[in-house]
N, C-alpha and C. Protein backbone atom coordinates (compact mmCIF):
# COMPACT_ATOMS: atom_id res chain seq x y z
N UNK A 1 142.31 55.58 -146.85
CA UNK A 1 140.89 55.41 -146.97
C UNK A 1 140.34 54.91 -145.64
N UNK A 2 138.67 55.55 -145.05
CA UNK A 2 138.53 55.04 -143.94
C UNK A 2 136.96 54.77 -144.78
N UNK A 3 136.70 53.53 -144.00
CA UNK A 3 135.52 52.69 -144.88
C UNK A 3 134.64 52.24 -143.42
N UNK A 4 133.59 52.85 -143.42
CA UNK A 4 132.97 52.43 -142.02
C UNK A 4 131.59 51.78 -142.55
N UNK A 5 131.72 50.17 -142.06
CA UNK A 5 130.57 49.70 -142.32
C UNK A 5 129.67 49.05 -141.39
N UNK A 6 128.52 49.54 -141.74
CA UNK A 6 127.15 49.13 -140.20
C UNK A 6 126.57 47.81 -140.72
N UNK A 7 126.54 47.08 -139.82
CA UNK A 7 125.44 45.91 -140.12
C UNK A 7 124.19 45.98 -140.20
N UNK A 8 123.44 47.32 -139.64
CA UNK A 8 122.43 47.64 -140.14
C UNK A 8 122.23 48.68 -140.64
N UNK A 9 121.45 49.38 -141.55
CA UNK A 9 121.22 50.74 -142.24
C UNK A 9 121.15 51.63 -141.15
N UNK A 10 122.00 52.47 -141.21
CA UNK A 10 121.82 53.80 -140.53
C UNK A 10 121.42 55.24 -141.27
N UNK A 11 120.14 55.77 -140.89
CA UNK A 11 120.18 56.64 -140.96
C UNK A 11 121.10 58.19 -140.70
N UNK A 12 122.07 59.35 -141.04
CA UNK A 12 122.72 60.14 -140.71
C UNK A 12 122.50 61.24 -141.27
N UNK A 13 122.38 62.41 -140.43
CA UNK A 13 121.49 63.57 -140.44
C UNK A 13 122.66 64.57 -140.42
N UNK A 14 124.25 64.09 -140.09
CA UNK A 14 125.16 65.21 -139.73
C UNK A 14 126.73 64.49 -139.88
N UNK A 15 127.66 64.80 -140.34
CA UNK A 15 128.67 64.70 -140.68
C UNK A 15 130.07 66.02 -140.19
N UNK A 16 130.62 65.44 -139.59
CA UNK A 16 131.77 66.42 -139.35
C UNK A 16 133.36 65.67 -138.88
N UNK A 17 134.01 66.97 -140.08
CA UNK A 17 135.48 66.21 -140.08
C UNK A 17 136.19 67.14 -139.87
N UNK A 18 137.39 66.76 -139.14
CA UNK A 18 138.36 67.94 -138.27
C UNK A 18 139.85 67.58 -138.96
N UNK A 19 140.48 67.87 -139.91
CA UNK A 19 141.64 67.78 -140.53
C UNK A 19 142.68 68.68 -139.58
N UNK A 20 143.91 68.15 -139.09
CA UNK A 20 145.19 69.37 -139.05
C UNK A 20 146.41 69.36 -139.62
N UNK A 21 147.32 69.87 -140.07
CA UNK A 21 148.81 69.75 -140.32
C UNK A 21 149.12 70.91 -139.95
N UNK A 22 150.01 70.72 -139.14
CA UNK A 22 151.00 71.74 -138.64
C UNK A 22 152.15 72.07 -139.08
N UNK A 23 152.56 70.47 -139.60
CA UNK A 23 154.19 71.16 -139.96
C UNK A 23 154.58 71.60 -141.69
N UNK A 24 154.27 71.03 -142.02
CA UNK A 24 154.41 70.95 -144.10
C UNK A 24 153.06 72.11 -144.83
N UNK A 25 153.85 72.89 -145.79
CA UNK A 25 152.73 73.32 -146.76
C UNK A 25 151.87 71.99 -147.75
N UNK A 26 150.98 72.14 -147.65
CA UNK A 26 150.13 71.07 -148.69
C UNK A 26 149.18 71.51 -149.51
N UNK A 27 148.66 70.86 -150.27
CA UNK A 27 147.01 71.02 -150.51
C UNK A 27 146.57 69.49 -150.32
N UNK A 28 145.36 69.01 -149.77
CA UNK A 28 144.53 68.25 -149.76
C UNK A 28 143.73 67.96 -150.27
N UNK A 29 143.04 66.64 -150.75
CA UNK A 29 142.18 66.64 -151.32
C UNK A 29 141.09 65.28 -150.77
N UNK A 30 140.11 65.53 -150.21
CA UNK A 30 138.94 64.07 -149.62
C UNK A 30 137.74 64.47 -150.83
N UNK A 31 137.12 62.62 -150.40
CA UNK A 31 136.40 63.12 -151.18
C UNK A 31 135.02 61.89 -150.09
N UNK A 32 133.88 62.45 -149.38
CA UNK A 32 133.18 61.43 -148.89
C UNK A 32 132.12 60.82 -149.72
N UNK A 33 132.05 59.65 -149.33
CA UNK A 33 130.42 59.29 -149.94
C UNK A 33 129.96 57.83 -149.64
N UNK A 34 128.85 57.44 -149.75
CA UNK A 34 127.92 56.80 -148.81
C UNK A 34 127.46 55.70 -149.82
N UNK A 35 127.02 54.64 -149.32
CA UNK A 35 126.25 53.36 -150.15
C UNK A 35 125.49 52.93 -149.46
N UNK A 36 123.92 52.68 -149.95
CA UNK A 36 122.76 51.92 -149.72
C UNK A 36 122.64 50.68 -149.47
N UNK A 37 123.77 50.31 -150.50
CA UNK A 37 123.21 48.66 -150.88
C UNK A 37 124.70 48.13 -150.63
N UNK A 38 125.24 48.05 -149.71
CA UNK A 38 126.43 47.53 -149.49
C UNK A 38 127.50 47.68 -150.54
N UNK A 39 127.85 48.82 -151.04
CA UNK A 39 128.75 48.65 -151.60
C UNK A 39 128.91 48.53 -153.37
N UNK A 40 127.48 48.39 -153.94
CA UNK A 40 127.73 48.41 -155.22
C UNK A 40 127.52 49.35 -155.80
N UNK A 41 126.72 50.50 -155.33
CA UNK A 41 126.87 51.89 -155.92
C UNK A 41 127.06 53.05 -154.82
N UNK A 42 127.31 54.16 -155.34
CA UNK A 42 127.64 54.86 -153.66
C UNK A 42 127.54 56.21 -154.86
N UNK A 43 126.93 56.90 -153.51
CA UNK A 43 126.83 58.44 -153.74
C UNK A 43 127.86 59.65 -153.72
N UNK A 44 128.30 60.47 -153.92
CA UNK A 44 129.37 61.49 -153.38
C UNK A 44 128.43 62.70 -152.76
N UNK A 45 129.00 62.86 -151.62
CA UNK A 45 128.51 63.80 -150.67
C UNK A 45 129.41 65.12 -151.04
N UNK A 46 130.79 65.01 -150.72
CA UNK A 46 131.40 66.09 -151.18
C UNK A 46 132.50 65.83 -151.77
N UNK A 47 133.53 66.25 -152.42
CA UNK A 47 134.42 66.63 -152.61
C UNK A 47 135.43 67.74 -152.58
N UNK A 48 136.16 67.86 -152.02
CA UNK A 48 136.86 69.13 -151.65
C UNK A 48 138.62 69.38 -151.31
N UNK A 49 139.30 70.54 -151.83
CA UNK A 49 140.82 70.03 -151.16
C UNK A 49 140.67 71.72 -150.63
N UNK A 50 141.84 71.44 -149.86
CA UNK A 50 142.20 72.48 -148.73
C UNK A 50 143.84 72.94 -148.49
N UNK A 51 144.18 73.66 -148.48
CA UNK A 51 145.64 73.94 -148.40
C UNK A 51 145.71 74.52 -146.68
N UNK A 52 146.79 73.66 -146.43
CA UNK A 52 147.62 74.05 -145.04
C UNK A 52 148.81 74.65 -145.46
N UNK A 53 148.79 75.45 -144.64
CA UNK A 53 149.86 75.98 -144.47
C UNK A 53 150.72 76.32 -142.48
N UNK A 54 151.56 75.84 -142.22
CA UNK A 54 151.62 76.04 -141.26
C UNK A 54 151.69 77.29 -141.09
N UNK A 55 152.21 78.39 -141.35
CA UNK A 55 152.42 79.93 -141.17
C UNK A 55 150.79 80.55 -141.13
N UNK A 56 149.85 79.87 -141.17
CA UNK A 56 148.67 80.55 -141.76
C UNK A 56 147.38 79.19 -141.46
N UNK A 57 146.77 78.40 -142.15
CA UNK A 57 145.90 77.33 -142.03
C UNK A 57 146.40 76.13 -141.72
N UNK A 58 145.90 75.83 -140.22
CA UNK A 58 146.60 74.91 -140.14
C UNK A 58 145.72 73.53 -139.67
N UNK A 59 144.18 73.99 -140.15
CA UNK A 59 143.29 73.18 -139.72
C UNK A 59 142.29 73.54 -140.51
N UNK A 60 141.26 72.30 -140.70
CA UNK A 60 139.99 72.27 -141.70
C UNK A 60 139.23 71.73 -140.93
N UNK A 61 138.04 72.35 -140.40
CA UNK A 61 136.44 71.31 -139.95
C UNK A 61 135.49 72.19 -141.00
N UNK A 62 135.22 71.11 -141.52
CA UNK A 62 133.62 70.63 -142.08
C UNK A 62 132.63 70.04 -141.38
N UNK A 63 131.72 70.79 -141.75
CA UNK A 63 129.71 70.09 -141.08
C UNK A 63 129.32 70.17 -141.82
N UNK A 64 128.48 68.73 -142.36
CA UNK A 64 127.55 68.66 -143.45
C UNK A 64 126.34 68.36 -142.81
N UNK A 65 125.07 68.96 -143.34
CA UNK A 65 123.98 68.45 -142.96
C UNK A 65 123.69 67.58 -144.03
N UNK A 66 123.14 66.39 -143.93
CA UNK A 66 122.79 65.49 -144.35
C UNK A 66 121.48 64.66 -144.73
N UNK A 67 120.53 64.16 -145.65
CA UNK A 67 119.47 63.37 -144.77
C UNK A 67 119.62 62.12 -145.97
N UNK A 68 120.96 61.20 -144.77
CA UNK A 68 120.95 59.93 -146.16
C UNK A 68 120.35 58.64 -145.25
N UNK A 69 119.10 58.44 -145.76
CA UNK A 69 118.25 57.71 -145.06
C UNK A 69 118.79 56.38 -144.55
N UNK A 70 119.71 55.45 -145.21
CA UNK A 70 119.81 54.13 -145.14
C UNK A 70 121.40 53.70 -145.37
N UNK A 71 122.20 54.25 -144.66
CA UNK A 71 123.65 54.12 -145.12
C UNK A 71 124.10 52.71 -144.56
N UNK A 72 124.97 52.14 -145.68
CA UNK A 72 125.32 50.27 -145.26
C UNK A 72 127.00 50.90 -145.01
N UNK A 73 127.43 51.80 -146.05
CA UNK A 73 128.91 52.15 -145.90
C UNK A 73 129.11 53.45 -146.17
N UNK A 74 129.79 54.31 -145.02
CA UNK A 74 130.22 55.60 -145.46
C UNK A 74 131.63 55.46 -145.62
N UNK A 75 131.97 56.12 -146.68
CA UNK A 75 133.81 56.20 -146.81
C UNK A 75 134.22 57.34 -147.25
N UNK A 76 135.18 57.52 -146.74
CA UNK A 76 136.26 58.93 -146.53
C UNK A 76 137.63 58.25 -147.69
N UNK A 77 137.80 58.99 -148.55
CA UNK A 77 139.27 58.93 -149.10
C UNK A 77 139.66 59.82 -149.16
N UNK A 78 140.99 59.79 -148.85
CA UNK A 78 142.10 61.26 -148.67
C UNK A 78 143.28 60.93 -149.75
N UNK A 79 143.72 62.19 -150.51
CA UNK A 79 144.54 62.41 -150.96
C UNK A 79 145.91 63.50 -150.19
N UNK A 80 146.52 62.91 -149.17
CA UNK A 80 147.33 63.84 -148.89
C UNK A 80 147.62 65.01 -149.09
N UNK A 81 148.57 64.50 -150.41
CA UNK A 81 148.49 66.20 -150.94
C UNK A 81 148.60 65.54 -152.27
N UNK A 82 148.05 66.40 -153.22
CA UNK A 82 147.79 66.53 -154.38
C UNK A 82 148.90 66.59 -155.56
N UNK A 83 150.02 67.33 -155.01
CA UNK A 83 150.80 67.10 -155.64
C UNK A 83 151.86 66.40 -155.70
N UNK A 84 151.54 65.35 -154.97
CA UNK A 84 152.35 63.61 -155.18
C UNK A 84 153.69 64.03 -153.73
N UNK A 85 153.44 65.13 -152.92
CA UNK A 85 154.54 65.27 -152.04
C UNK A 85 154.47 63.79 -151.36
N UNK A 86 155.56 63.78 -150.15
CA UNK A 86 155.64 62.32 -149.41
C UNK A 86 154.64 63.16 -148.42
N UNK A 87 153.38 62.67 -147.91
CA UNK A 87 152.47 63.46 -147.10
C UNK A 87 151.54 62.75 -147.07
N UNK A 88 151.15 62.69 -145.21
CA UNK A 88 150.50 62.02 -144.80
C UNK A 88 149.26 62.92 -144.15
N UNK A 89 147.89 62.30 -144.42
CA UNK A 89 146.74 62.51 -144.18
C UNK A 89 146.36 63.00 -142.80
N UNK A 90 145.46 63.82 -142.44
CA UNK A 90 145.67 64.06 -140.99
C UNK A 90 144.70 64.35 -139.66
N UNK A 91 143.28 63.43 -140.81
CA UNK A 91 141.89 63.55 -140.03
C UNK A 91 141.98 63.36 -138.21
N UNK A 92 141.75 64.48 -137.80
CA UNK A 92 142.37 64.25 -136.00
C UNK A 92 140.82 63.87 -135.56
N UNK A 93 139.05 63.95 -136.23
CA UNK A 93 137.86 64.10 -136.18
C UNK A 93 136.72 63.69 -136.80
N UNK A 94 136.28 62.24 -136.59
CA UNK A 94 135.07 62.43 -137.66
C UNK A 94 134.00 61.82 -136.64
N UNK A 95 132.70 62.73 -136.81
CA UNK A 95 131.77 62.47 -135.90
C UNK A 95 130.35 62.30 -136.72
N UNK A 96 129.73 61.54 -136.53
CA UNK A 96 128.50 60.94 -137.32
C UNK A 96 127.32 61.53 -136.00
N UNK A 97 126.24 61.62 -136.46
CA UNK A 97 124.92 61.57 -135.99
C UNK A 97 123.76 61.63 -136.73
């Protein structure tokens, strides 16, 4: 889990995340989303899983356009892989504006 918190409300208009695995077949699964009020309720932006494959996909970027006026915390949770393999997460990208 990556939990990014501002001391003041930020506005964010754009979201982008750059996943890779090269070596292991997987499926993935994140899921982002955002809170107003520090933390006691939070929105879901997306949810989504993705399969790598090294022979074939071996990378995921997402761009979200966005207009979340007042963000206190955005957080990213990753599910490796989905089906309980030993597998580690592999965000190489995340860029806010």
């Amino acid at each position: 889990m990556i939990r990014l918190l501002f001391d003041n409300p930020q506005r964010l208009q754009w979201i982008r995340l750059n996943f890779e695995e090269l070596d292991i077949e997987r499926t993935q699964e994140y899921v982002l989303r955002w809170s107003s009020d520090g933390g006691y309720s939070y929105q879901e932006i997306i949810r989504q899983q993705w399969n790598f494959s090294p022979e074939g996909a071996t990378s995921e970027i997402e761009e979200y356009q966005v207009d979340l006026p007042a963000v206190t915390i955005l957080e990213l949770s990753i599910n490796p892989d989905i089906s309980k393999k030993n597998a580690f997460a592999s965000l190489s990208e995340l860029r806010l504006a």
